[in-house]
Protein backbone atom coordinates (compact mmCIF):
# COMPACT_ATOMS: atom_id res chain seq x y z
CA UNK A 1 0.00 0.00 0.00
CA UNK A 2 1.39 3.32 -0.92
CA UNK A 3 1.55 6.36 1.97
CA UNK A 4 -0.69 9.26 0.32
CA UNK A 5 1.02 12.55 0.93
CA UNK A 6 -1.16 15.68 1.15
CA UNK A 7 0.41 18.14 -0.92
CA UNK A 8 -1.30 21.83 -1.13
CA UNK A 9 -3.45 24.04 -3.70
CA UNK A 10 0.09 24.70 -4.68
CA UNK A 11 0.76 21.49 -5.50
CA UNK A 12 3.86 21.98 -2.19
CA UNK A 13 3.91 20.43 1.51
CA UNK A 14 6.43 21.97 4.41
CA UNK A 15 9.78 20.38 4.75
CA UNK A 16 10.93 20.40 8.34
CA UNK A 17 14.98 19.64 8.18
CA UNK A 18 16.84 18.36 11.12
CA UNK A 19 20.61 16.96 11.94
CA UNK A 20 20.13 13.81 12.88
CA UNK A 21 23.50 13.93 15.22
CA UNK A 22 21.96 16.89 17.38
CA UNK A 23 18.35 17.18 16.58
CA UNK A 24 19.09 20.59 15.79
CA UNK A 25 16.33 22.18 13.76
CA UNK A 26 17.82 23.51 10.86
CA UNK A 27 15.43 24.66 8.39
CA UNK A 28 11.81 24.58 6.57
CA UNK A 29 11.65 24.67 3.02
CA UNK A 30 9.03 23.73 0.32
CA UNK A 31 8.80 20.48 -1.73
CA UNK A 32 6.36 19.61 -4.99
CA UNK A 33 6.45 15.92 -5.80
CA UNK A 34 9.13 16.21 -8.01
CA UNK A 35 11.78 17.72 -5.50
CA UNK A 36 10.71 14.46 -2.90
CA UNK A 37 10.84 12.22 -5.91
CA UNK A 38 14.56 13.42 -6.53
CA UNK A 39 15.62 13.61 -2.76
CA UNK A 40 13.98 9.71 -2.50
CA UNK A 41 16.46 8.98 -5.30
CA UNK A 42 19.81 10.57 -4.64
CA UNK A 43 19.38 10.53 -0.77
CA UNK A 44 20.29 14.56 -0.90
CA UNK A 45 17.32 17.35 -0.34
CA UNK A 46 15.98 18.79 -2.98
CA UNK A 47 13.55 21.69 -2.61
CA UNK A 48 10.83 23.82 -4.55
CA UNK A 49 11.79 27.49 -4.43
CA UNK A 50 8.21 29.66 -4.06
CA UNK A 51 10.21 32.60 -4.75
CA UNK A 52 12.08 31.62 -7.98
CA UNK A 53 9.69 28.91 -8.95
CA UNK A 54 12.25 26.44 -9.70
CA UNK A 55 13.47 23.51 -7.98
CA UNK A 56 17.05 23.90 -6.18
CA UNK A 57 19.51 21.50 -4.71
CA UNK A 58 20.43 22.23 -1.52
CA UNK A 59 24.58 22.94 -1.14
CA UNK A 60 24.82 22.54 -5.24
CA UNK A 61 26.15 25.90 -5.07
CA UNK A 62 27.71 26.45 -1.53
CA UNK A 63 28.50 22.84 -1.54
CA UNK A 64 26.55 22.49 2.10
CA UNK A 65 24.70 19.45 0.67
CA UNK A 66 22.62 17.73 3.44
CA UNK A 67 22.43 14.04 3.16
CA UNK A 68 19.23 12.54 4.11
CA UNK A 69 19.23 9.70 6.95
CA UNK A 70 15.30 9.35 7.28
CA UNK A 71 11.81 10.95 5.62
CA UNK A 72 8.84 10.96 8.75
CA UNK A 73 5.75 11.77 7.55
CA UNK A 74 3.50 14.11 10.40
CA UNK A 75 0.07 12.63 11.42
CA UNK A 76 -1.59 14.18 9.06
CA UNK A 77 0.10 13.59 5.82
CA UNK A 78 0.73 17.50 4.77
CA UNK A 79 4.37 18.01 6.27
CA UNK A 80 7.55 16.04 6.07
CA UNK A 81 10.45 16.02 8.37
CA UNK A 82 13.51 14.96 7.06
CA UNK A 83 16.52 14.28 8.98
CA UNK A 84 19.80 15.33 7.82
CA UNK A 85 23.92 14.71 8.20
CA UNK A 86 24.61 18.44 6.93
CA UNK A 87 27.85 18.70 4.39
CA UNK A 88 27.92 22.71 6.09
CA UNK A 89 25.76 25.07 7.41
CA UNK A 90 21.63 25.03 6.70
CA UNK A 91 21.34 28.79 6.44
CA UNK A 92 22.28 31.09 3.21
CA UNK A 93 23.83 33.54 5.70
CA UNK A 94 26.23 30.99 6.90
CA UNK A 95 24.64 30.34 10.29
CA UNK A 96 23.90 26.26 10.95
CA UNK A 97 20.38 26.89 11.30
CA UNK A 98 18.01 29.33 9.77
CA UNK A 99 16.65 29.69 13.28
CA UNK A 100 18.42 32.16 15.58
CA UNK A 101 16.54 34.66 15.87
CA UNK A 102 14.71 34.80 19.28
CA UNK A 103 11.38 37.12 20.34
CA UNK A 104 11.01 38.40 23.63
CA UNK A 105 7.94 36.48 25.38
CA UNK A 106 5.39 38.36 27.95
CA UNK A 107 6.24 37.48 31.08
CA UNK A 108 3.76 35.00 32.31
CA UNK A 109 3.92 33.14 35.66
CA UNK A 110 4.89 29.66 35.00
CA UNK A 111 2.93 26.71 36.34
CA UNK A 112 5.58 25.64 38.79
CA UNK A 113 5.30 29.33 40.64
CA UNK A 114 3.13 28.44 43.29
């Protein structure tokens, strides 16, 4: 039986990536069926780029290839997470994740305040 995926109007689904050494979340991109097809067959991510409407190879330029260790489908078939052994850093400005960034929370009293 084949796994139905749950791709969008767009014809995309979410792409969670993470190192498999340090769970390390290190970026979401966009795939269409045919950037999963080619990351099923050469084992390296391949992506759908909303922006330039082409599909793009991670690390083909910056040679930060990630090479893919495992594809989990999420409960409700419309998001992938794929875990990674990153050639480089995930990030085009040279960070290892695209996530650094933090924003300041409200101060709230936490449930263990009592």
């Amino acid at each position: 039986m084949e796994t139905e995926i749950h791709f969008d109007e767009r014809g995309l689904i979410p792409a969670i990536v993470q190192d498999t050494s340090t769970g390390e979340v290190l970026m979401l991109a966009y795939m269409n069926r045919e950037a999963l097809e080619r990351t099923l067959a050469t084992g390296e991510t391949h992506f759908w780029s909303r922006s330039r409407k082409e599909l793009w190879h991670k690390g083909a330029t910056s040679g930060n290839v990630q090479y893919v260790t495992s594809i989990m489908l999420d409960c409700d078939q419309d998001t992938l997470l794929i875990k990674v052994h990153p050639a480089g850093p995930a990030c085009h400005t040279g960070a290892i994740s695209c996530f650094f960034t933090p924003l300041p929370l409200k101060e709230k009293n936490s449930p263990h305040d009592s």
